[in-house]
PDB file of N, CA and C in Angstrom:
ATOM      1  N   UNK A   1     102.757 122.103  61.759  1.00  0.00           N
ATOM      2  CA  UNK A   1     103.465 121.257  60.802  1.00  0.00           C
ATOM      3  C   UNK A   1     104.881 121.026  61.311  1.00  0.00           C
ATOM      4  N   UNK A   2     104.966 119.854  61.097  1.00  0.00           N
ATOM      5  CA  UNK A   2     106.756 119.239  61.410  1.00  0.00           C
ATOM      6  C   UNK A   2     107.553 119.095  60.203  1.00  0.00           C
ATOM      7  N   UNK A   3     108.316 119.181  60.204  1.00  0.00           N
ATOM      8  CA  UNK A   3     109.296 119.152  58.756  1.00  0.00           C
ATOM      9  C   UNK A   3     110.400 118.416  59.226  1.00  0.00           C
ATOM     10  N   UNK A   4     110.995 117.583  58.794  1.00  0.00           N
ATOM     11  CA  UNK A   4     112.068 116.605  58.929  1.00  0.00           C
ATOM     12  C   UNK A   4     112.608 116.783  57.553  1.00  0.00           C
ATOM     13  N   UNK A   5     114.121 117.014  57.677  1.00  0.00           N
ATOM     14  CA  UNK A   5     114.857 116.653  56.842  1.00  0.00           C
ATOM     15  C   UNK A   5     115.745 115.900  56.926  1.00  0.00           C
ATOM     16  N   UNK A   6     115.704 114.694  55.981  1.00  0.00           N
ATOM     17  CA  UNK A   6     115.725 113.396  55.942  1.00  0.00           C
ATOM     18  C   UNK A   6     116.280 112.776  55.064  1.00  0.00           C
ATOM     19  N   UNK A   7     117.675 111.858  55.766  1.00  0.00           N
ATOM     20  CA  UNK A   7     118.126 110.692  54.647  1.00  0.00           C
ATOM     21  C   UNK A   7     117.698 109.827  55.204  1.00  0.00           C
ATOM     22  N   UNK A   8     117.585 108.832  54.550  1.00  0.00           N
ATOM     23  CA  UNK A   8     116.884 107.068  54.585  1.00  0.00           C
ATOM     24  C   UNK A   8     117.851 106.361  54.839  1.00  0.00           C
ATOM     25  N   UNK A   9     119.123 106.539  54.586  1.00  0.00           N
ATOM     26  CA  UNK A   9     120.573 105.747  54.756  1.00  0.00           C
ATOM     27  C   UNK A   9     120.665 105.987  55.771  1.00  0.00           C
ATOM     28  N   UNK A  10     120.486 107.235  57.045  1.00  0.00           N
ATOM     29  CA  UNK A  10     121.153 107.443  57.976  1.00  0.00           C
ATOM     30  C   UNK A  10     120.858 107.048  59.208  1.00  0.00           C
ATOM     31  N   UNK A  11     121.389 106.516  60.198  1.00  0.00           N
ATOM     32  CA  UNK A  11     119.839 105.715  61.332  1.00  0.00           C
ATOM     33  C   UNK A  11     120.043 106.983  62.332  1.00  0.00           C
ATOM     34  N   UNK A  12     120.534 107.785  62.120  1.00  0.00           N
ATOM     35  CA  UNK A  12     120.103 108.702  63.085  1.00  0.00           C
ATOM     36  C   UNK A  12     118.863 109.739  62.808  1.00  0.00           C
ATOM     37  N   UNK A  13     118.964 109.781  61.416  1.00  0.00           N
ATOM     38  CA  UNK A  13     118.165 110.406  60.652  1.00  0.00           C
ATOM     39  C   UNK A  13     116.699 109.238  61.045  1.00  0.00           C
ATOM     40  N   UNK A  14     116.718 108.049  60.989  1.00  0.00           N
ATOM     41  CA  UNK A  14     115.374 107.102  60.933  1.00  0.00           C
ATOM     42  C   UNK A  14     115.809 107.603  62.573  1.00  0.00           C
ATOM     43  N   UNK A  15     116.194 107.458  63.210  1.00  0.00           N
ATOM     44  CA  UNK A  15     116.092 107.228  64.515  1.00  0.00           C
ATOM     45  C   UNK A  15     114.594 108.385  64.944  1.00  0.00           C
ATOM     46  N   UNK A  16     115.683 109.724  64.839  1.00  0.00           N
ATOM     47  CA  UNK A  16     115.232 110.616  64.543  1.00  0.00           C
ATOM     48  C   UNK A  16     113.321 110.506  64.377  1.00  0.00           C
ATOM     49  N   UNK A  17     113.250 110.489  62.896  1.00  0.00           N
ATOM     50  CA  UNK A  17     111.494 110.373  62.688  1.00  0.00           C
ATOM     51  C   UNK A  17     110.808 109.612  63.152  1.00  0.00           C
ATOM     52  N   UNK A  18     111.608 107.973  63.712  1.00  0.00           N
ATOM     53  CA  UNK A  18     110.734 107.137  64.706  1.00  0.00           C
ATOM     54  C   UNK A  18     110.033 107.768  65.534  1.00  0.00           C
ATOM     55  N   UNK A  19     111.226 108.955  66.589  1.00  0.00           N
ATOM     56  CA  UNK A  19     111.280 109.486  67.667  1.00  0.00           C
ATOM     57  C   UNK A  19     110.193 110.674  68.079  1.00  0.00           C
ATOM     58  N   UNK A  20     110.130 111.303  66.633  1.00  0.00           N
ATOM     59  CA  UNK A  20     108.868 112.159  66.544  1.00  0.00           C
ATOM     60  C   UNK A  20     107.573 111.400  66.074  1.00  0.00           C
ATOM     61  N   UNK A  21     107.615 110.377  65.440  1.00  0.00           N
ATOM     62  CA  UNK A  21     106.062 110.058  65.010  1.00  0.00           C
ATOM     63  C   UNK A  21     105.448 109.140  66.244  1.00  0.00           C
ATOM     64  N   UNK A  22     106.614 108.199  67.136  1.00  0.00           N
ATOM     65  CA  UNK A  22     105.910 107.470  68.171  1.00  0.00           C
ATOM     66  C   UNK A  22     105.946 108.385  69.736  1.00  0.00           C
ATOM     67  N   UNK A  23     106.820 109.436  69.561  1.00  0.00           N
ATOM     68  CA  UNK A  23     107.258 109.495  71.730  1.00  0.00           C
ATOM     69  C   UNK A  23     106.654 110.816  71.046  1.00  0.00           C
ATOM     70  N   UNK A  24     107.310 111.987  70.424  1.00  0.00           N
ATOM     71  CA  UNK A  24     107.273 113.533  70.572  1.00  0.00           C
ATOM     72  C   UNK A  24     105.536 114.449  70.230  1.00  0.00           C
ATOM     73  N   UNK A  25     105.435 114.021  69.233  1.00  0.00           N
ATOM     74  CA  UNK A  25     104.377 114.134  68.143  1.00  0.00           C
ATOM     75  C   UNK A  25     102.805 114.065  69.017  1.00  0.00           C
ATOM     76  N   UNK A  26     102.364 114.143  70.160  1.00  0.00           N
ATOM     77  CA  UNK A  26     101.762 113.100  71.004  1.00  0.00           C
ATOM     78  C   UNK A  26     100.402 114.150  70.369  1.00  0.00           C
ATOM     79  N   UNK A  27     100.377 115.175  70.167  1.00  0.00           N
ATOM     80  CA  UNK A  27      99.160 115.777  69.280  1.00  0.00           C
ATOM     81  C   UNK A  27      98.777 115.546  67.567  1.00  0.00           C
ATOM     82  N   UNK A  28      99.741 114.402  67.226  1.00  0.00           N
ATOM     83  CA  UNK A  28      99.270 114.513  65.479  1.00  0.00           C
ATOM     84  C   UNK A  28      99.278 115.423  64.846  1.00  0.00           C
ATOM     85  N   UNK A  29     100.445 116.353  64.807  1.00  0.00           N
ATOM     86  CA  UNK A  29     100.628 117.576  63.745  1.00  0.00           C
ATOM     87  C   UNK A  29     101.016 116.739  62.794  1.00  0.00           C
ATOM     88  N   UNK A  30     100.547 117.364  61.638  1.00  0.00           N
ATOM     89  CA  UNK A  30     101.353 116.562  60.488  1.00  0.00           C
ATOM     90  C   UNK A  30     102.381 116.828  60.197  1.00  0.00           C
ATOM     91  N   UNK A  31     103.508 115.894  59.339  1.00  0.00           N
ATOM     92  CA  UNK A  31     104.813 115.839  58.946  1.00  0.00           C
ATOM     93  C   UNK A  31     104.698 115.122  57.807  1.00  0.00           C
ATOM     94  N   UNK A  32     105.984 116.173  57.542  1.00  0.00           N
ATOM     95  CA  UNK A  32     106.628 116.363  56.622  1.00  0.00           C
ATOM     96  C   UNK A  32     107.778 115.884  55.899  1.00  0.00           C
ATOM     97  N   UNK A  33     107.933 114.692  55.647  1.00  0.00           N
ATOM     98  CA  UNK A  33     109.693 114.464  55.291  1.00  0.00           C
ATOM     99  C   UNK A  33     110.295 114.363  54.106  1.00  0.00           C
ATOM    100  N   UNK A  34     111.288 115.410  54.045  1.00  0.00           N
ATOM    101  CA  UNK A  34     112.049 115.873  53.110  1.00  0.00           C
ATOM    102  C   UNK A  34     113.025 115.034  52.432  1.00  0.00           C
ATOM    103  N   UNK A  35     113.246 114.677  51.466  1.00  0.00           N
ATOM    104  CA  UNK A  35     114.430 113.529  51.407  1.00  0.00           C
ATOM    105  C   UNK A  35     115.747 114.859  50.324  1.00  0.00           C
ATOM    106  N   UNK A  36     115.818 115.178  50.936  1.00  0.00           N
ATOM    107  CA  UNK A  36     117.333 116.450  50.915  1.00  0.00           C
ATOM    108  C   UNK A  36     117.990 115.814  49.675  1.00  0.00           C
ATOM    109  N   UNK A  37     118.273 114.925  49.670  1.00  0.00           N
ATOM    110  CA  UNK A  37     119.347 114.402  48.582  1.00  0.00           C
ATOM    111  C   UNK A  37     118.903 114.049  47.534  1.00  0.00           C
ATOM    112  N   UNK A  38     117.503 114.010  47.677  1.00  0.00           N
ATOM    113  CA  UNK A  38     116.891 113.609  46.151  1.00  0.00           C
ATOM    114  C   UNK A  38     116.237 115.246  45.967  1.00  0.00           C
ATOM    115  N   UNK A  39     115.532 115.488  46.377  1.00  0.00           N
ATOM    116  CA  UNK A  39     115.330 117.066  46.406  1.00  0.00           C
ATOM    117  C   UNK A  39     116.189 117.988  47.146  1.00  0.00           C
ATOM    118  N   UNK A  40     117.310 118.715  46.605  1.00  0.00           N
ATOM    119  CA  UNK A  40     117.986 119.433  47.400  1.00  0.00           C
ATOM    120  C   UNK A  40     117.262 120.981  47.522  1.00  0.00           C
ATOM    121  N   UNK A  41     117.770 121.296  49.040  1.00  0.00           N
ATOM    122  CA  UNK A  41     117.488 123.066  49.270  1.00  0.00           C
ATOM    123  C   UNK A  41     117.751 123.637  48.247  1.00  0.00           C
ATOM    124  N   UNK A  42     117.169 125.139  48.385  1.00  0.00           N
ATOM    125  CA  UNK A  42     117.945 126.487  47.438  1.00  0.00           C
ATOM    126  C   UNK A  42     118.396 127.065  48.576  1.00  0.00           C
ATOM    127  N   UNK A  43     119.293 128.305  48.124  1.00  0.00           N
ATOM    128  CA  UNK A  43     120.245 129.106  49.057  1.00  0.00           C
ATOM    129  C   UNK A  43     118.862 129.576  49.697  1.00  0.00           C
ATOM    130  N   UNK A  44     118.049 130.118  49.440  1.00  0.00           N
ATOM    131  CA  UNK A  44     116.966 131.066  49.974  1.00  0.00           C
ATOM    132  C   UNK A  44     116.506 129.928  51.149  1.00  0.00           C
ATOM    133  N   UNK A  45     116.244 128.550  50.859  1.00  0.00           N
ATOM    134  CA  UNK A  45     115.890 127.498  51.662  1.00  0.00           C
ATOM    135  C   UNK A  45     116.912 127.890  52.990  1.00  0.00           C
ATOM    136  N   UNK A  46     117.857 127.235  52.661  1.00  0.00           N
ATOM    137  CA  UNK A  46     118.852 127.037  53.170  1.00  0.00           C
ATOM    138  C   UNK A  46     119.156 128.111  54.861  1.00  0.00           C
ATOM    139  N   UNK A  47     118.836 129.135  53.986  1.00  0.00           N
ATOM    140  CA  UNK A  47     119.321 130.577  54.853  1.00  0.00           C
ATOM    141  C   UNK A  47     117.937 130.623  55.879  1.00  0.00           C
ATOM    142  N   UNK A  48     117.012 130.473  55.132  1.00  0.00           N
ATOM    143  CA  UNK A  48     115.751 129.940  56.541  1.00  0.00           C
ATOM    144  C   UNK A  48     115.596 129.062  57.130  1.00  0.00           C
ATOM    145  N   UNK A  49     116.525 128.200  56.866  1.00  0.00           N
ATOM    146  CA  UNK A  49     116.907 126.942  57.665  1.00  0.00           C
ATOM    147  C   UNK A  49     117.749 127.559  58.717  1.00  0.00           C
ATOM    148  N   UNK A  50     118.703 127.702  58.260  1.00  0.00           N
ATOM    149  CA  UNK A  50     119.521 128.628  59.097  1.00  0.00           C
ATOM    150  C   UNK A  50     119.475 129.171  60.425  1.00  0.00           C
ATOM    151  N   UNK A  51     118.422 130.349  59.677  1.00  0.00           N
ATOM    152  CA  UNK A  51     118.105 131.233  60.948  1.00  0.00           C
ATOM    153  C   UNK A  51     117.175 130.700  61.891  1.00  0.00           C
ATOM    154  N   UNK A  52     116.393 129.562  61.540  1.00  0.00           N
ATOM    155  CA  UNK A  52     115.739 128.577  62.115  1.00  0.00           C
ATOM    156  C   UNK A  52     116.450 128.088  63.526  1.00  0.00           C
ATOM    157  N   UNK A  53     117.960 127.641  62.892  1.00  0.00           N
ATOM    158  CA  UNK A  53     118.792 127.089  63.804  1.00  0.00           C
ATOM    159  C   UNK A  53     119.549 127.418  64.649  1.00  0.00           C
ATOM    160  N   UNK A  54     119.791 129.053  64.233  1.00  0.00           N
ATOM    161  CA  UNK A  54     120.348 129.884  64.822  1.00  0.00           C
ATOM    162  C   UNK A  54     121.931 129.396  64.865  1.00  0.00           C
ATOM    163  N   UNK A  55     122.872 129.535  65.392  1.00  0.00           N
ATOM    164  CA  UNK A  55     124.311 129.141  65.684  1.00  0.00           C
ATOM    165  C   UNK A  55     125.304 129.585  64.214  1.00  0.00           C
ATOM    166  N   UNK A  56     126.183 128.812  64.631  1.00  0.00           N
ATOM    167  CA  UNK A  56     127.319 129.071  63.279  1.00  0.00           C
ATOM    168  C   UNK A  56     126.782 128.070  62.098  1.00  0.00           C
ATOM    169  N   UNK A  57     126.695 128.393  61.182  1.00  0.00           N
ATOM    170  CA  UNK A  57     126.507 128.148  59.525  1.00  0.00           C
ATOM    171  C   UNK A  57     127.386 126.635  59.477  1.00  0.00           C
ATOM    172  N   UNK A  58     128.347 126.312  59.841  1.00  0.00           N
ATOM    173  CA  UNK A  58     129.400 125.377  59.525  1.00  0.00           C
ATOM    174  C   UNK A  58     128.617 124.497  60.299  1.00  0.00           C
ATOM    175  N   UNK A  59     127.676 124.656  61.800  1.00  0.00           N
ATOM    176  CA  UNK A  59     127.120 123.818  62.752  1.00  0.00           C
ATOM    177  C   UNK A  59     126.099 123.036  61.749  1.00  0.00           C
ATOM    178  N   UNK A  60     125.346 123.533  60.650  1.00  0.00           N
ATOM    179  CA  UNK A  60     124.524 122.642  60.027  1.00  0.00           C
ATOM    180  C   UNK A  60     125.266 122.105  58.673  1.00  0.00           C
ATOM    181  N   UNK A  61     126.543 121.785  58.780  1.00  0.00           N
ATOM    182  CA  UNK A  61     127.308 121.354  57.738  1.00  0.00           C
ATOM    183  C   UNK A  61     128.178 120.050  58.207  1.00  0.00           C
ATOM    184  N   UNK A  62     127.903 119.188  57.092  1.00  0.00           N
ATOM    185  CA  UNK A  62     128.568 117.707  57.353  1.00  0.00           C
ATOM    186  C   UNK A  62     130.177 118.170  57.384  1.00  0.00           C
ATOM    187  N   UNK A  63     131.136 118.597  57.694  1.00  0.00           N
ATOM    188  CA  UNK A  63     132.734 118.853  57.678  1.00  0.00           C
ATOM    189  C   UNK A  63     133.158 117.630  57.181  1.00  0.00           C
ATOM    190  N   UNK A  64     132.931 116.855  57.888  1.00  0.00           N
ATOM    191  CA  UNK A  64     133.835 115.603  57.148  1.00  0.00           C
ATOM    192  C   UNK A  64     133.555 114.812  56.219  1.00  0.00           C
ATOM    193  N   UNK A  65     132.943 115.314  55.468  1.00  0.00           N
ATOM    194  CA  UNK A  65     132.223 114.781  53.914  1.00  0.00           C
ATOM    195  C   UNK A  65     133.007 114.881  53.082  1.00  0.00           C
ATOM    196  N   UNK A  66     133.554 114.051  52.144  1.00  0.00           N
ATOM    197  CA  UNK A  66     135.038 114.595  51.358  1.00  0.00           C
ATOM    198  C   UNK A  66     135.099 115.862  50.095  1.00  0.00           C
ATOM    199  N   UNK A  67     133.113 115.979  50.323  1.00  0.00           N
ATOM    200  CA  UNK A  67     133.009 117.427  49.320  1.00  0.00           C
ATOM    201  C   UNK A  67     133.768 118.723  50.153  1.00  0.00           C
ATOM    202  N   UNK A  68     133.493 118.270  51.154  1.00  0.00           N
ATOM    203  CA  UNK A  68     133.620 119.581  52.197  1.00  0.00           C
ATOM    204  C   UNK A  68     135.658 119.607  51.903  1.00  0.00           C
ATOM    205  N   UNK A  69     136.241 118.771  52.259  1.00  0.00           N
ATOM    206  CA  UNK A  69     137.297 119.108  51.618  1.00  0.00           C
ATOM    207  C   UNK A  69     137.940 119.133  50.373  1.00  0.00           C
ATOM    208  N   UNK A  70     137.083 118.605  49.477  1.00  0.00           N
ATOM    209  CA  UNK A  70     137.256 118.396  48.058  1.00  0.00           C
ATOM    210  C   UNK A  70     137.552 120.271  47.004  1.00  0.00           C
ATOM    211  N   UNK A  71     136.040 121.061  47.996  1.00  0.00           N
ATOM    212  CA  UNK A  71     135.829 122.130  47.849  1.00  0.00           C
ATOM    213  C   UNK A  71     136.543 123.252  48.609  1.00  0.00           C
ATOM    214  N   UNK A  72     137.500 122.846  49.133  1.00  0.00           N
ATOM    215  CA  UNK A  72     138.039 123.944  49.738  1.00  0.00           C
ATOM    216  C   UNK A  72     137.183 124.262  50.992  1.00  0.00           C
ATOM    217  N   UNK A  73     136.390 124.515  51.834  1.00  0.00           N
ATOM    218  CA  UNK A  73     135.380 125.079  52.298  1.00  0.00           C
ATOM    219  C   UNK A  73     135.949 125.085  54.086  1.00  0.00           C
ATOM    220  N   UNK A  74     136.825 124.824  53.989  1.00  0.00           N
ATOM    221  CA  UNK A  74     137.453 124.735  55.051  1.00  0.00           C
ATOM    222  C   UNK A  74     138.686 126.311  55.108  1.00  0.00           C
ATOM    223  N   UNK A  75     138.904 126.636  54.086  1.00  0.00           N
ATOM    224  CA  UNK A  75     139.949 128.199  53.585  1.00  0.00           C
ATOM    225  C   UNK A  75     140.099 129.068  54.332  1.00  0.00           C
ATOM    226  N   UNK A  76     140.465 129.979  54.569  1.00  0.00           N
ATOM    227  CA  UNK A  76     140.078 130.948  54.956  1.00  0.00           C
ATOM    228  C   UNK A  76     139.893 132.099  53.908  1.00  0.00           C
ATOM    229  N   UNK A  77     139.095 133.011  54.555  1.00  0.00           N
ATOM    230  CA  UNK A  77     138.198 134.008  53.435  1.00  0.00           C
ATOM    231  C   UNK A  77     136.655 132.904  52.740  1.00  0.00           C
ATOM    232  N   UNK A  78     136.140 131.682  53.315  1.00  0.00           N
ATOM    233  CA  UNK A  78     134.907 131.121  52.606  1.00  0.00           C
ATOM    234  C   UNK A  78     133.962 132.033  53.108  1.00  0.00           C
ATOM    235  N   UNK A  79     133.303 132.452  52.478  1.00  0.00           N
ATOM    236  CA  UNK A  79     131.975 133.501  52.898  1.00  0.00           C
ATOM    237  C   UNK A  79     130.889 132.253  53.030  1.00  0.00           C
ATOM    238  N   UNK A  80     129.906 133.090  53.681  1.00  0.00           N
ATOM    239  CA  UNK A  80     128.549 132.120  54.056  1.00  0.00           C
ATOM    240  C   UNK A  80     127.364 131.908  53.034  1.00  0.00           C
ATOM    241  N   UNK A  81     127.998 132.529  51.875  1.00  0.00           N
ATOM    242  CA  UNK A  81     127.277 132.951  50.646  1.00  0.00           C
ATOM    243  C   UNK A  81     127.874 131.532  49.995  1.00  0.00           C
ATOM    244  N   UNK A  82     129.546 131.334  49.770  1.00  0.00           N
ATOM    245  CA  UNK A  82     129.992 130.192  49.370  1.00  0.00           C
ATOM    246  C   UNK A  82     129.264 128.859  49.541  1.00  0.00           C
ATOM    247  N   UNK A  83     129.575 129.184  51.094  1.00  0.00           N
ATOM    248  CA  UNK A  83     129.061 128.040  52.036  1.00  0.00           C
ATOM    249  C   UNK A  83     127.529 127.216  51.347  1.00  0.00           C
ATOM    250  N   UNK A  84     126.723 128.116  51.448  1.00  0.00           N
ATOM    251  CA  UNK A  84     124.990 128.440  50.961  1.00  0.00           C
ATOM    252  C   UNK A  84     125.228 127.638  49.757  1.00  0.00           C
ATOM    253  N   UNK A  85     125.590 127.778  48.610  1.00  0.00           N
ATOM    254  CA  UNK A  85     126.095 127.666  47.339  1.00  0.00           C
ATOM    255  C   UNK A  85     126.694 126.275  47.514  1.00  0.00           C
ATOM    256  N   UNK A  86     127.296 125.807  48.402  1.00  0.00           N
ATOM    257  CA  UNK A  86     128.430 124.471  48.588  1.00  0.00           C
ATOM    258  C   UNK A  86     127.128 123.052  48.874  1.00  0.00           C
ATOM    259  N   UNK A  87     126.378 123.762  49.975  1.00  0.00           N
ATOM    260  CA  UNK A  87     124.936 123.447  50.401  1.00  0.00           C
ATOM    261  C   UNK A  87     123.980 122.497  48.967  1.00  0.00           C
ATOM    262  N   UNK A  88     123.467 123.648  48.511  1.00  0.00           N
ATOM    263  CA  UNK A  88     122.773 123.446  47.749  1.00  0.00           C
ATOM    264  C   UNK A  88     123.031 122.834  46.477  1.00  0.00           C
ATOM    265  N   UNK A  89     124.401 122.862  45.733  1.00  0.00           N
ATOM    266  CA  UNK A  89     125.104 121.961  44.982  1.00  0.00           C
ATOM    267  C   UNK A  89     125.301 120.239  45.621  1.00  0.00           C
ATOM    268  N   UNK A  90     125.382 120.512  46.833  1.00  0.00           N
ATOM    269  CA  UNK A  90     126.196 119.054  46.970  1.00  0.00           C
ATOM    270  C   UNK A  90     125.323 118.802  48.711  1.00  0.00           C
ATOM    271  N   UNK A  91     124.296 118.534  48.240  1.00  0.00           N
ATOM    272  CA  UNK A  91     123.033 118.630  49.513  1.00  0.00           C
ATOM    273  C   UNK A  91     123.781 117.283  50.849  1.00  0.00           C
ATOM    274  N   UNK A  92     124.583 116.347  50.576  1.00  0.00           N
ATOM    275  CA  UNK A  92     125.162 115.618  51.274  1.00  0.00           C
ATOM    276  C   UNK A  92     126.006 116.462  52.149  1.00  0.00           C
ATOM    277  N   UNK A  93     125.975 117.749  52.074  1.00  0.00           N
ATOM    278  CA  UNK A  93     127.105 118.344  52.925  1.00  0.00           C
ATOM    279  C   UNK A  93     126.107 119.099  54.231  1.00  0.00           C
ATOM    280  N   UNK A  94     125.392 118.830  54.279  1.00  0.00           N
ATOM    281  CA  UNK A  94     123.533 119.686  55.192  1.00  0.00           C
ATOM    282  C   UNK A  94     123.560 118.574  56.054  1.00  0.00           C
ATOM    283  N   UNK A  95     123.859 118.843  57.011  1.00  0.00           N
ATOM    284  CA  UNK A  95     123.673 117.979  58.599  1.00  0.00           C
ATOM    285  C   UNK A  95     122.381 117.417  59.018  1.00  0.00           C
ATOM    286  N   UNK A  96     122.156 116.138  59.383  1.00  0.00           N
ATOM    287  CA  UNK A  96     121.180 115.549  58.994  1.00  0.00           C
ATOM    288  C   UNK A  96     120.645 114.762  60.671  1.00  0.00           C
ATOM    289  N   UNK A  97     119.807 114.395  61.038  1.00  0.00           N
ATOM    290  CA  UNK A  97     118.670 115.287  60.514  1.00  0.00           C
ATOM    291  C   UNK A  97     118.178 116.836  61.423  1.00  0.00           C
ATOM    292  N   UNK A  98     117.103 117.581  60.170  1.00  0.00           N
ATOM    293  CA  UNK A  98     116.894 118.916  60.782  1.00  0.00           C
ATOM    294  C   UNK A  98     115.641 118.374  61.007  1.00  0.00           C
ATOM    295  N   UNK A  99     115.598 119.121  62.157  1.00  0.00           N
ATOM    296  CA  UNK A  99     113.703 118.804  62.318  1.00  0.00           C
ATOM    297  C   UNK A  99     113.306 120.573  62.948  1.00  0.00           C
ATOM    298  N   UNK A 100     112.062 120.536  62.215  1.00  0.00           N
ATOM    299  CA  UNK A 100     111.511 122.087  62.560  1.00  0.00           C
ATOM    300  C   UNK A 100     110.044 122.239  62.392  1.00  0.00           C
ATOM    301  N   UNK A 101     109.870 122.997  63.607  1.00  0.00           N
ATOM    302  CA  UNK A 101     108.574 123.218  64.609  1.00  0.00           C
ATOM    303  C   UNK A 101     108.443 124.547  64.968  1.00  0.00           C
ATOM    304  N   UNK A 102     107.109 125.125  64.421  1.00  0.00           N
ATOM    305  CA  UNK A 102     107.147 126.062  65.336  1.00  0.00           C
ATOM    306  C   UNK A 102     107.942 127.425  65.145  1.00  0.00           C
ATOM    307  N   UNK A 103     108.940 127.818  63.872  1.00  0.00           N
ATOM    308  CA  UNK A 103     109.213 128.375  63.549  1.00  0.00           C
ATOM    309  C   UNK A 103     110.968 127.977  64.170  1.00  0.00           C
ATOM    310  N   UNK A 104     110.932 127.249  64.938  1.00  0.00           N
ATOM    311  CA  UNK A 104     112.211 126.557  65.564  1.00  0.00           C
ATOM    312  C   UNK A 104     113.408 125.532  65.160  1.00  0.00           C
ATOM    313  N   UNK A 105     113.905 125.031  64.630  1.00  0.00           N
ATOM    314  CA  UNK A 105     114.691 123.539  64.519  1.00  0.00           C
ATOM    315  C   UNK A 105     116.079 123.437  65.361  1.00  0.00           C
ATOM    316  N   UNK A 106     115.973 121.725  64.838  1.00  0.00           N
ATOM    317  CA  UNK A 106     117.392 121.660  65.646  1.00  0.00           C
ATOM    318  C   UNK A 106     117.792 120.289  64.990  1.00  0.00           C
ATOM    319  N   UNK A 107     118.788 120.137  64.769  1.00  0.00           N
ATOM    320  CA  UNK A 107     119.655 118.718  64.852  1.00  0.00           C
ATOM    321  C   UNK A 107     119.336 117.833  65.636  1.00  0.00           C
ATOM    322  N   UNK A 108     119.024 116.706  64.882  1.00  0.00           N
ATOM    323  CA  UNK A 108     118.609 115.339  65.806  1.00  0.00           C
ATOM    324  C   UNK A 108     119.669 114.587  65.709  1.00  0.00           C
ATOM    325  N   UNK A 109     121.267 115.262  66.575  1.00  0.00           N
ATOM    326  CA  UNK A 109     122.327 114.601  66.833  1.00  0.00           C
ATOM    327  C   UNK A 109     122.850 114.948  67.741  1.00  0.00           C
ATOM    328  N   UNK A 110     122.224 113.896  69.080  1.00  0.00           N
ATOM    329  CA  UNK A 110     121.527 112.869  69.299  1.00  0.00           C
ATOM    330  C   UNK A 110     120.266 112.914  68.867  1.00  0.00           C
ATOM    331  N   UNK A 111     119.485 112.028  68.650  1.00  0.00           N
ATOM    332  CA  UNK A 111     117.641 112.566  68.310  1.00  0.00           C
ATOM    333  C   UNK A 111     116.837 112.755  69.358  1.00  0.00           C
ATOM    334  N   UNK A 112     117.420 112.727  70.161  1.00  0.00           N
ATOM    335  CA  UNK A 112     116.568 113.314  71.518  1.00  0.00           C
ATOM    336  C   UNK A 112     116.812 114.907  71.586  1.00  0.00           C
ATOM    337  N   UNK A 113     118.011 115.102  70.886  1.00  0.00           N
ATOM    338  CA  UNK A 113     118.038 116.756  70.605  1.00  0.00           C
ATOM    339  C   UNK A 113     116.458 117.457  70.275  1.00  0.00           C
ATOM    340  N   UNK A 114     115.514 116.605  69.475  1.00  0.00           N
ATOM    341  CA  UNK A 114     114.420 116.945  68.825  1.00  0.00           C
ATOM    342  C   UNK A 114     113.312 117.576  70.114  1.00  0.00           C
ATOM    343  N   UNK A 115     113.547 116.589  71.235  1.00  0.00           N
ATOM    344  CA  UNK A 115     112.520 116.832  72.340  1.00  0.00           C
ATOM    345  C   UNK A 115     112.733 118.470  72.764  1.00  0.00           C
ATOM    346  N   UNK A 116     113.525 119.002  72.639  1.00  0.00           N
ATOM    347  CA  UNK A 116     113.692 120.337  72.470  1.00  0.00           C
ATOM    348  C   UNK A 116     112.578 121.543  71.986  1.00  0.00           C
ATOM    349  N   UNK A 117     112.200 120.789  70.929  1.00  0.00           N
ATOM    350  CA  UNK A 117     110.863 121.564  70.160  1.00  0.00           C
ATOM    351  C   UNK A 117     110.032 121.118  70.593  1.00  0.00           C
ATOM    352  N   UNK A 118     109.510 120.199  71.472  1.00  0.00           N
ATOM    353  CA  UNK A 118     107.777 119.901  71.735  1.00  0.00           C
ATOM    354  C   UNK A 118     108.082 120.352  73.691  1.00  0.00           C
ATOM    355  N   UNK A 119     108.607 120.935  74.231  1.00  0.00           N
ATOM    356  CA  UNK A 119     108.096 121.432  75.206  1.00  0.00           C
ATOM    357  C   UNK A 119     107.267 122.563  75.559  1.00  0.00           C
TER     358      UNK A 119
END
């Protein structure tokens, strides 16, 4: 199973699922696409997303979203618990798109980032 998480506004995000359903995909696993902003994560989501992605917490976070400074989240002392919590309130702040395979994901920014998971 493929899981895409997915805005419809974003063309990197369409770029993105073009990229897996016509070039990557070349076995027909099925997929999955998430539309994040109409259904947002939970922290529990979130944190298995996460570890999915491995890296710094802020790496799967939009920064320049004006929640992200609206909320402080930039402070020092923000815990990753905050962060989680900032996430799941205000799902526009979740870096877009995630795609995950395999127990793996990654940012499709660029969306060739994605070719990553089908080798």
């Amino acid at each position: 199973m493929i899981t895409i998480y997915h805005n419809a506004r974003c063309s990197k995000s369409r770029a993105t699922c073009e990229l897996v359903s016509t070039t990557y995909n070349t076995t027909n696993e099925p997929v999955e696409v998430v539309e994040y902003l109409k259904i947002p994560l939970t922290v529990d989501q979130l944190k298995a997303l996460h570890a999915q992605l491995g890296g710094p917490l802020r790496d799967m976070m939009r920064t320049n979203e004006s929640e992200y400074a609206e909320l402080a989240l930039d402070a020092d002392g923000v815990t990753d618990d905050q962060l989680y919590e900032a996430i799941a309130r205000h799902p526009i702040l979740l870096q877009r798109p995630i795609v995950v395979r395999n127990g793996r994901a990654v940012i499709g920014r660029p969306p060739e980032n994605v070719a990553a998971l089908f080798d």
